[in-house]
N, C-alpha and C. Protein backbone atom coordinates (compact mmCIF):
# COMPACT_ATOMS: atom_id res chain seq x y z
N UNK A 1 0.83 -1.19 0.00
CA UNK A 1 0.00 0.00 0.00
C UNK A 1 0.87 1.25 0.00
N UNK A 2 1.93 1.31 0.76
CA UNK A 2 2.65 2.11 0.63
C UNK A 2 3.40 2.67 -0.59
N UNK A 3 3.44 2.02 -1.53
CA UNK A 3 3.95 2.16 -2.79
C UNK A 3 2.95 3.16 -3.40
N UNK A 4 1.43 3.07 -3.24
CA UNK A 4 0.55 3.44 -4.11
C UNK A 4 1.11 5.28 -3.60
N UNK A 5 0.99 5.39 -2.12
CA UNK A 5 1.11 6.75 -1.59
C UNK A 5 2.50 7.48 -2.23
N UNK A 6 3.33 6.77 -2.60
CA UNK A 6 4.76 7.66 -2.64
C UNK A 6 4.58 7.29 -4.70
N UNK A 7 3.96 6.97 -5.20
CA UNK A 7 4.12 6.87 -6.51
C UNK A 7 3.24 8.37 -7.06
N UNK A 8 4.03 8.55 -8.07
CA UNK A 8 3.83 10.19 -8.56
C UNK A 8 2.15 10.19 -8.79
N UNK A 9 1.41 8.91 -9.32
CA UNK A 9 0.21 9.27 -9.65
C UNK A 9 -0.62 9.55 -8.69
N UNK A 10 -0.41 9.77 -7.18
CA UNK A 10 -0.98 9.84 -6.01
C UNK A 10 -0.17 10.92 -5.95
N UNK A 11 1.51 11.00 -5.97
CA UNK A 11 1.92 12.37 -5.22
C UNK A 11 1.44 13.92 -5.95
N UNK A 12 1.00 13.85 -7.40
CA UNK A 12 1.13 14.70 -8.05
C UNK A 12 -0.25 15.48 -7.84
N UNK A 13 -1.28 14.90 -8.06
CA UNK A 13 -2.40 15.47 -7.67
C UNK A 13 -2.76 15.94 -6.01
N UNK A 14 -2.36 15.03 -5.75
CA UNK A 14 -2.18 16.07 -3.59
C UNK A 14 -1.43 16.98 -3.76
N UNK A 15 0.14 16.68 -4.15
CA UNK A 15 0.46 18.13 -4.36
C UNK A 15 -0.42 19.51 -5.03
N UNK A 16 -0.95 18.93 -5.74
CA UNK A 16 -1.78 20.34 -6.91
C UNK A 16 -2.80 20.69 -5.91
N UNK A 17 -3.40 19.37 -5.38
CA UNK A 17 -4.44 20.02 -4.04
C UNK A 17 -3.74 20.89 -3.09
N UNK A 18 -3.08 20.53 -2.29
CA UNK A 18 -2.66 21.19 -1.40
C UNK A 18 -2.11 22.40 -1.71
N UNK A 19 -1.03 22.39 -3.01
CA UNK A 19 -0.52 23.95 -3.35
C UNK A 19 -1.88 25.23 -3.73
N UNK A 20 -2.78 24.38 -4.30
CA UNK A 20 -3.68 25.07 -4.74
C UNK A 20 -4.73 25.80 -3.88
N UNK A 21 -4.81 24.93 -2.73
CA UNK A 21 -5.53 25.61 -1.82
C UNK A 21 -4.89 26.13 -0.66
N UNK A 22 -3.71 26.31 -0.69
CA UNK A 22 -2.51 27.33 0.00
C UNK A 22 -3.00 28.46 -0.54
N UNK A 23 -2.93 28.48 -2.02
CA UNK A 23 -2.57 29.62 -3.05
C UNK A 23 -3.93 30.41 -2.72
N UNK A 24 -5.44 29.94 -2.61
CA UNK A 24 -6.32 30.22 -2.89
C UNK A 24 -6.59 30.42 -1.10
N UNK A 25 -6.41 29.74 -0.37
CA UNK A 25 -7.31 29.98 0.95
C UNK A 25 -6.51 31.23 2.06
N UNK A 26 -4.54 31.11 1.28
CA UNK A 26 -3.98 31.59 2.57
C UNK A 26 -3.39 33.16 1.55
N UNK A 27 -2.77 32.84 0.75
CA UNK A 27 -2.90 33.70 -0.25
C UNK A 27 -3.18 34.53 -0.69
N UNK A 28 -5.03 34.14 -0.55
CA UNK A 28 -6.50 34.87 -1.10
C UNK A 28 -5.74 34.95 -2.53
N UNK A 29 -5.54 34.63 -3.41
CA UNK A 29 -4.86 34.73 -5.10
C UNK A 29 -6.01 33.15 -5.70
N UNK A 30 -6.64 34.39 -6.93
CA UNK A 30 -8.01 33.48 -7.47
C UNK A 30 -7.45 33.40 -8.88
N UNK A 31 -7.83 31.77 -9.34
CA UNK A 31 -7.50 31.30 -10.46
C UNK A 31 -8.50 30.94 -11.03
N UNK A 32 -9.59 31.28 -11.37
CA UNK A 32 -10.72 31.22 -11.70
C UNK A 32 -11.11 29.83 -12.04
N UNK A 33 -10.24 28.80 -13.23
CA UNK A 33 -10.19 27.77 -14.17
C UNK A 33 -9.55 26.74 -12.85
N UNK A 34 -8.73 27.32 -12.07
CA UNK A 34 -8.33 26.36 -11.38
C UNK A 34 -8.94 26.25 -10.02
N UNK A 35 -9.66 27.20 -9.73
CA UNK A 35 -10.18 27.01 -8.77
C UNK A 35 -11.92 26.15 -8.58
N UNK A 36 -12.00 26.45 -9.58
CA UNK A 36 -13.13 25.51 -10.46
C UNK A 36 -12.88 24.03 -10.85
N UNK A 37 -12.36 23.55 -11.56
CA UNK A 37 -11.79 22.33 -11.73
C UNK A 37 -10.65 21.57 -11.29
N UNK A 38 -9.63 22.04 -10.48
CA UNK A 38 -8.96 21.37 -9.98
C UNK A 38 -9.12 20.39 -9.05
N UNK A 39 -9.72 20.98 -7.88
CA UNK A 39 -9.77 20.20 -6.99
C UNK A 39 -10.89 18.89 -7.10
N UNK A 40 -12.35 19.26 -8.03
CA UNK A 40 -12.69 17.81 -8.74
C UNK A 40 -11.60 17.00 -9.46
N UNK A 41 -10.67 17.70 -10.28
CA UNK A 41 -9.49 16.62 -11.14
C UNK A 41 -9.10 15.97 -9.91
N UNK A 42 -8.32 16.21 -8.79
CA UNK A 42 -7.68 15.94 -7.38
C UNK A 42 -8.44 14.63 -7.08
N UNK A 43 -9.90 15.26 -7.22
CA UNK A 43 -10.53 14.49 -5.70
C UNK A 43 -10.62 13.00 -6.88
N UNK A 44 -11.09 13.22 -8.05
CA UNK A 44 -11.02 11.70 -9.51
C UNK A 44 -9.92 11.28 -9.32
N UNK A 45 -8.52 11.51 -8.60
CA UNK A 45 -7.31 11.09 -8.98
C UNK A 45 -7.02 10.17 -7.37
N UNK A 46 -7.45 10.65 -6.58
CA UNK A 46 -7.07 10.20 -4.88
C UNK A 46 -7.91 9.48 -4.39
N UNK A 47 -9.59 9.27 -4.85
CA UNK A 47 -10.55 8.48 -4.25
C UNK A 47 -10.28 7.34 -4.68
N UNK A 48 -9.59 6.50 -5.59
CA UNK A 48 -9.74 5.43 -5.24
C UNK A 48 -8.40 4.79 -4.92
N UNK A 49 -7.68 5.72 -4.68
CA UNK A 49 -6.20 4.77 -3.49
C UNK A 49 -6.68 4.99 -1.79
N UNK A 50 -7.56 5.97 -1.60
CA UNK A 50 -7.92 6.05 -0.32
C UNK A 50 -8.94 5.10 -0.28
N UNK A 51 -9.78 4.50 -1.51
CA UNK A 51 -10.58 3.38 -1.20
C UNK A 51 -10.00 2.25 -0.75
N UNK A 52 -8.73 2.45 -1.72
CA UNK A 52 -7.52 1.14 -1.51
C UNK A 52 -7.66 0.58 -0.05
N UNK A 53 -6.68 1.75 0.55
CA UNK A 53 -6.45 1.94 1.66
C UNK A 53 -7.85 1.58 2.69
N UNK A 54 -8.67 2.18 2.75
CA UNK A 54 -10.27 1.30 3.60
C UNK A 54 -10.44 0.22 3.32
N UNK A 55 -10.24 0.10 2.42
CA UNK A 55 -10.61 -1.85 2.16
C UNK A 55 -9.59 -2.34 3.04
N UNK A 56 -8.43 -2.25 2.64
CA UNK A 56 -7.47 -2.74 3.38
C UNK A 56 -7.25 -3.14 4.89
N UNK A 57 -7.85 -1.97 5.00
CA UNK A 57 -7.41 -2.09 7.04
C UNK A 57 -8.83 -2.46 7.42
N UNK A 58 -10.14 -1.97 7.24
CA UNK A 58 -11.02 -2.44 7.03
C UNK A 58 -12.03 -3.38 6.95
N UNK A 59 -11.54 -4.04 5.94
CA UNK A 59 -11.88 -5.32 5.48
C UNK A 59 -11.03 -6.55 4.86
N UNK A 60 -9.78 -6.18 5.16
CA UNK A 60 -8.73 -7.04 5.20
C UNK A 60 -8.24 -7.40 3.40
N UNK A 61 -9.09 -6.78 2.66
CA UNK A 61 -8.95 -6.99 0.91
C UNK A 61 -7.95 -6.13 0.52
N UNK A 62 -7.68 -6.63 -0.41
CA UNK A 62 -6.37 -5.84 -1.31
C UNK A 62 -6.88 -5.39 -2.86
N UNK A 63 -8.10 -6.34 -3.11
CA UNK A 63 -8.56 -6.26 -4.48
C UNK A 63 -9.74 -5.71 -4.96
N UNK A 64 -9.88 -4.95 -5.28
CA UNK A 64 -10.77 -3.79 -6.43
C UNK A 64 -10.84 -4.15 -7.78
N UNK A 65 -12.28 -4.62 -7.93
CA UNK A 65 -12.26 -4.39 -9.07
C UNK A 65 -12.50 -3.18 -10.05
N UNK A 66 -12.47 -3.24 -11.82
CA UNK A 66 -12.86 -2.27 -11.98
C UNK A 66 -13.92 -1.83 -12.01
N UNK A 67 -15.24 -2.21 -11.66
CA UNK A 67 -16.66 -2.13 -11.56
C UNK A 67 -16.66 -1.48 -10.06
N UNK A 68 -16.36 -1.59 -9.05
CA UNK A 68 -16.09 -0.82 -8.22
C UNK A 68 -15.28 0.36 -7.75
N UNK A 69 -14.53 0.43 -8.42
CA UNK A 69 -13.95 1.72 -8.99
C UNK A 69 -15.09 2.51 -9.86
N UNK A 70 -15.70 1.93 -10.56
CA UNK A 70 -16.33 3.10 -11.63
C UNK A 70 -17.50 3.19 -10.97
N UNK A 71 -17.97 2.57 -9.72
CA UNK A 71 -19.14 2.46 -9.03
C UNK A 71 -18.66 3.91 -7.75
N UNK A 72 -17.44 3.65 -7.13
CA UNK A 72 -17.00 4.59 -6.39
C UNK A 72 -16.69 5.68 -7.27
N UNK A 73 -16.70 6.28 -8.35
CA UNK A 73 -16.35 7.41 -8.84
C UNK A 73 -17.91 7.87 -9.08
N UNK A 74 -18.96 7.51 -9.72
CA UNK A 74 -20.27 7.34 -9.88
C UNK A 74 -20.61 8.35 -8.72
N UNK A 75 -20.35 7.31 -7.48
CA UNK A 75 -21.07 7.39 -6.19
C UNK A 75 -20.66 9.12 -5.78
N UNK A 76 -19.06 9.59 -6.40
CA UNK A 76 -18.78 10.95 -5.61
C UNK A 76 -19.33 11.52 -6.54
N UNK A 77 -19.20 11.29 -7.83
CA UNK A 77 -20.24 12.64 -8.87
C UNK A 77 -21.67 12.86 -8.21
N UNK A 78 -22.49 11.80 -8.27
CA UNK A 78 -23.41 11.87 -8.03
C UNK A 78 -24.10 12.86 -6.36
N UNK A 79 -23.07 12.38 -5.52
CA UNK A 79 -23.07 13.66 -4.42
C UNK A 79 -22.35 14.69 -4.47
N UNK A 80 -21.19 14.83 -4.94
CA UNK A 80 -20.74 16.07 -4.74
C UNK A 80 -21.31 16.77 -6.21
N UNK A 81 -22.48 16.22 -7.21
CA UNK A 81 -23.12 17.72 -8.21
C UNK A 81 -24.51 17.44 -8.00
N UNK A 82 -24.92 16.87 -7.49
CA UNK A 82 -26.56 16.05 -7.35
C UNK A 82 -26.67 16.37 -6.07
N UNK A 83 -26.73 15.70 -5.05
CA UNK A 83 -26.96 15.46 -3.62
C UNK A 83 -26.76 16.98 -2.56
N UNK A 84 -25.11 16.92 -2.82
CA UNK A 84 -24.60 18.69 -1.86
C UNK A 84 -25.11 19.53 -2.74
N UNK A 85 -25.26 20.25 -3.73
CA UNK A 85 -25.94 21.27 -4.28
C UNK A 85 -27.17 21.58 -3.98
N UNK A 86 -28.21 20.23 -3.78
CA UNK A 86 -29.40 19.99 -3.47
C UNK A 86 -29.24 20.70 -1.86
N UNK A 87 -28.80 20.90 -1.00
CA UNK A 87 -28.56 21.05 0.47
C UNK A 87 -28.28 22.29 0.81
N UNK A 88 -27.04 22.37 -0.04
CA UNK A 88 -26.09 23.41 0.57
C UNK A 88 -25.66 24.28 -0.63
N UNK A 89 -26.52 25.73 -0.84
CA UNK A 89 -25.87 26.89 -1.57
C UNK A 89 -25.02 26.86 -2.41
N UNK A 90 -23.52 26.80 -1.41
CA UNK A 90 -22.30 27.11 -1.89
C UNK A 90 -21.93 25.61 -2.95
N UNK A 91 -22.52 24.43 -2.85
CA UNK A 91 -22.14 24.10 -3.91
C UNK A 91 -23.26 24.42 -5.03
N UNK A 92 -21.91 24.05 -6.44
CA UNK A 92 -22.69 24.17 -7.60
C UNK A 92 -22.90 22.98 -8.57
N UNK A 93 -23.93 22.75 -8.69
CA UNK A 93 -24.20 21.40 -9.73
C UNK A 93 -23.38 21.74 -11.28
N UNK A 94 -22.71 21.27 -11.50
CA UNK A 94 -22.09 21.44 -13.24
C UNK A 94 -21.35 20.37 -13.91
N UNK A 95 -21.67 20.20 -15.27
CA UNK A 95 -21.20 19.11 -15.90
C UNK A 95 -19.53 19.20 -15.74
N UNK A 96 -19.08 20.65 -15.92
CA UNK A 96 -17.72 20.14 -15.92
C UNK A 96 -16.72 19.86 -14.84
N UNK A 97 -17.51 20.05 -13.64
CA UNK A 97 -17.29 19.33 -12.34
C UNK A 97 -17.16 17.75 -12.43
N UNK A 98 -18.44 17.27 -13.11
CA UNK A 98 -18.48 15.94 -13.22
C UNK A 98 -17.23 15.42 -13.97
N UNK A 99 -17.09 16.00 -15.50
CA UNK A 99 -16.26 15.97 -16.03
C UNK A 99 -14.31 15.64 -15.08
N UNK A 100 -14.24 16.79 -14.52
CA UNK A 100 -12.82 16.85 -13.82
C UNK A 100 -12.71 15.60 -13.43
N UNK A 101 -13.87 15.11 -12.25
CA UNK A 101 -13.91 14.08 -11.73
C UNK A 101 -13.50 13.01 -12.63
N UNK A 102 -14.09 12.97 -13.09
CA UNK A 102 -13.64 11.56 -14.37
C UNK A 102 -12.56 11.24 -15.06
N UNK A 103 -12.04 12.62 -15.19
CA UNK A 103 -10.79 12.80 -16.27
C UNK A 103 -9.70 12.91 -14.75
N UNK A 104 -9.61 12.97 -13.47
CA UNK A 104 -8.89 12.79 -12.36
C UNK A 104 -8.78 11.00 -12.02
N UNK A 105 -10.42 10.41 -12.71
CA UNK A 105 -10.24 9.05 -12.49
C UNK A 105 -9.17 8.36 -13.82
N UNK A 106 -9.52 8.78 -14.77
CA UNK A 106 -8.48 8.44 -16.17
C UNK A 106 -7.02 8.58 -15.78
N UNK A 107 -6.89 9.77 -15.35
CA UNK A 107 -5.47 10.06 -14.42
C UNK A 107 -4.70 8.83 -13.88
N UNK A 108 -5.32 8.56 -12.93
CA UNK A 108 -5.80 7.49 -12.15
C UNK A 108 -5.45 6.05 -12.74
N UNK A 109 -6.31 5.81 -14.07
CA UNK A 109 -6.19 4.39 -14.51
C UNK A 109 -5.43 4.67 -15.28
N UNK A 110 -4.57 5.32 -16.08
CA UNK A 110 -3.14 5.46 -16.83
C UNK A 110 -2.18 5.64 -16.16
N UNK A 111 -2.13 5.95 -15.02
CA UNK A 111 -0.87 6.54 -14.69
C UNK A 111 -0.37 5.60 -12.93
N UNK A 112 -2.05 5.42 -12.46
CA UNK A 112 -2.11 4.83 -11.54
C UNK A 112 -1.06 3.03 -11.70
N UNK A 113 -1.15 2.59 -10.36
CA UNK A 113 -0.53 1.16 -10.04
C UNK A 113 -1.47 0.62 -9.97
N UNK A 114 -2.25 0.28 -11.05
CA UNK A 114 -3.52 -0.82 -10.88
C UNK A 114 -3.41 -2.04 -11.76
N UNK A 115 -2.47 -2.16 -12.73
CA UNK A 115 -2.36 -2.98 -13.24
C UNK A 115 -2.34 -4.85 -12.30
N UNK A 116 -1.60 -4.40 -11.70
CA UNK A 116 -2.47 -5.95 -10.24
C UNK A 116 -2.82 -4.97 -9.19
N UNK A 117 -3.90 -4.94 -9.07
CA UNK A 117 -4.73 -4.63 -8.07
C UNK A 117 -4.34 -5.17 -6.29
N UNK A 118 -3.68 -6.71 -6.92
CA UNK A 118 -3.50 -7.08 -5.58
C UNK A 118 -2.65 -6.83 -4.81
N UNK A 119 -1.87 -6.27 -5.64
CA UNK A 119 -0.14 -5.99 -5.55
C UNK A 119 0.19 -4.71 -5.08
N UNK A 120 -1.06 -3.34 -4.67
CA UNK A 120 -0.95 -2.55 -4.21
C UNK A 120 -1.20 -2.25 -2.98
């Protein structure tokens, strides 16, 4: 598991999270494009090694398939542009939210260590 955390396709997108919301929260410095889509690209790129990781300690599994992966990416579009918008104001329902998300999960399955699943 530890491999998945220190491999660039996990380090690169936390980094962009974290610098980005340095830049934007401590900063106050607005990137309009990035402040909009980044952190959906982020959150498509990190949800499913942190799923990794819950299964793991969890439920003692190592293995994901890909139907659960595309079921856990599903599951965050669907609340974070459907569900929290419905609730709460400050979010905003938008396709290209959904979008980031997805193209953070592609991230993810190209670049990611999933090729054995079990092996991470």
């Amino acid at each position: 598991m530890r491999k998945t955390f220190i491999h660039y396709s996990f380090l690169i997108p936390l980094t962009l999270f974290l610098l980005h919301q340095i830049i934007q929260k401590i900063a106050q410095v607005n990137l309009p494009f990035l402040d909009n889509y980044l952190d959906p690209f982020c959150l498509g790129a990190l949800v499913i090694p942190l799923f990794k990781l819950e299964r793991k300690y969890l439920y003692k599994s190592r293995e994901i398939s890909r139907l659960e992966m595309v079921l856990t990416i599903s599951y965050v579009i669907l609340i974070s542009e459907l569900i929290l918008p419905y609730f709460f104001p400050n979010f905003v329902s938008d396709i290209w939210d959904a979008l980031a998300i997805t193209t953070g999960f592609v991230w993810f399955l190209i670049f990611g260590q999933n090729r054995n699943l079990s092996a991470i």
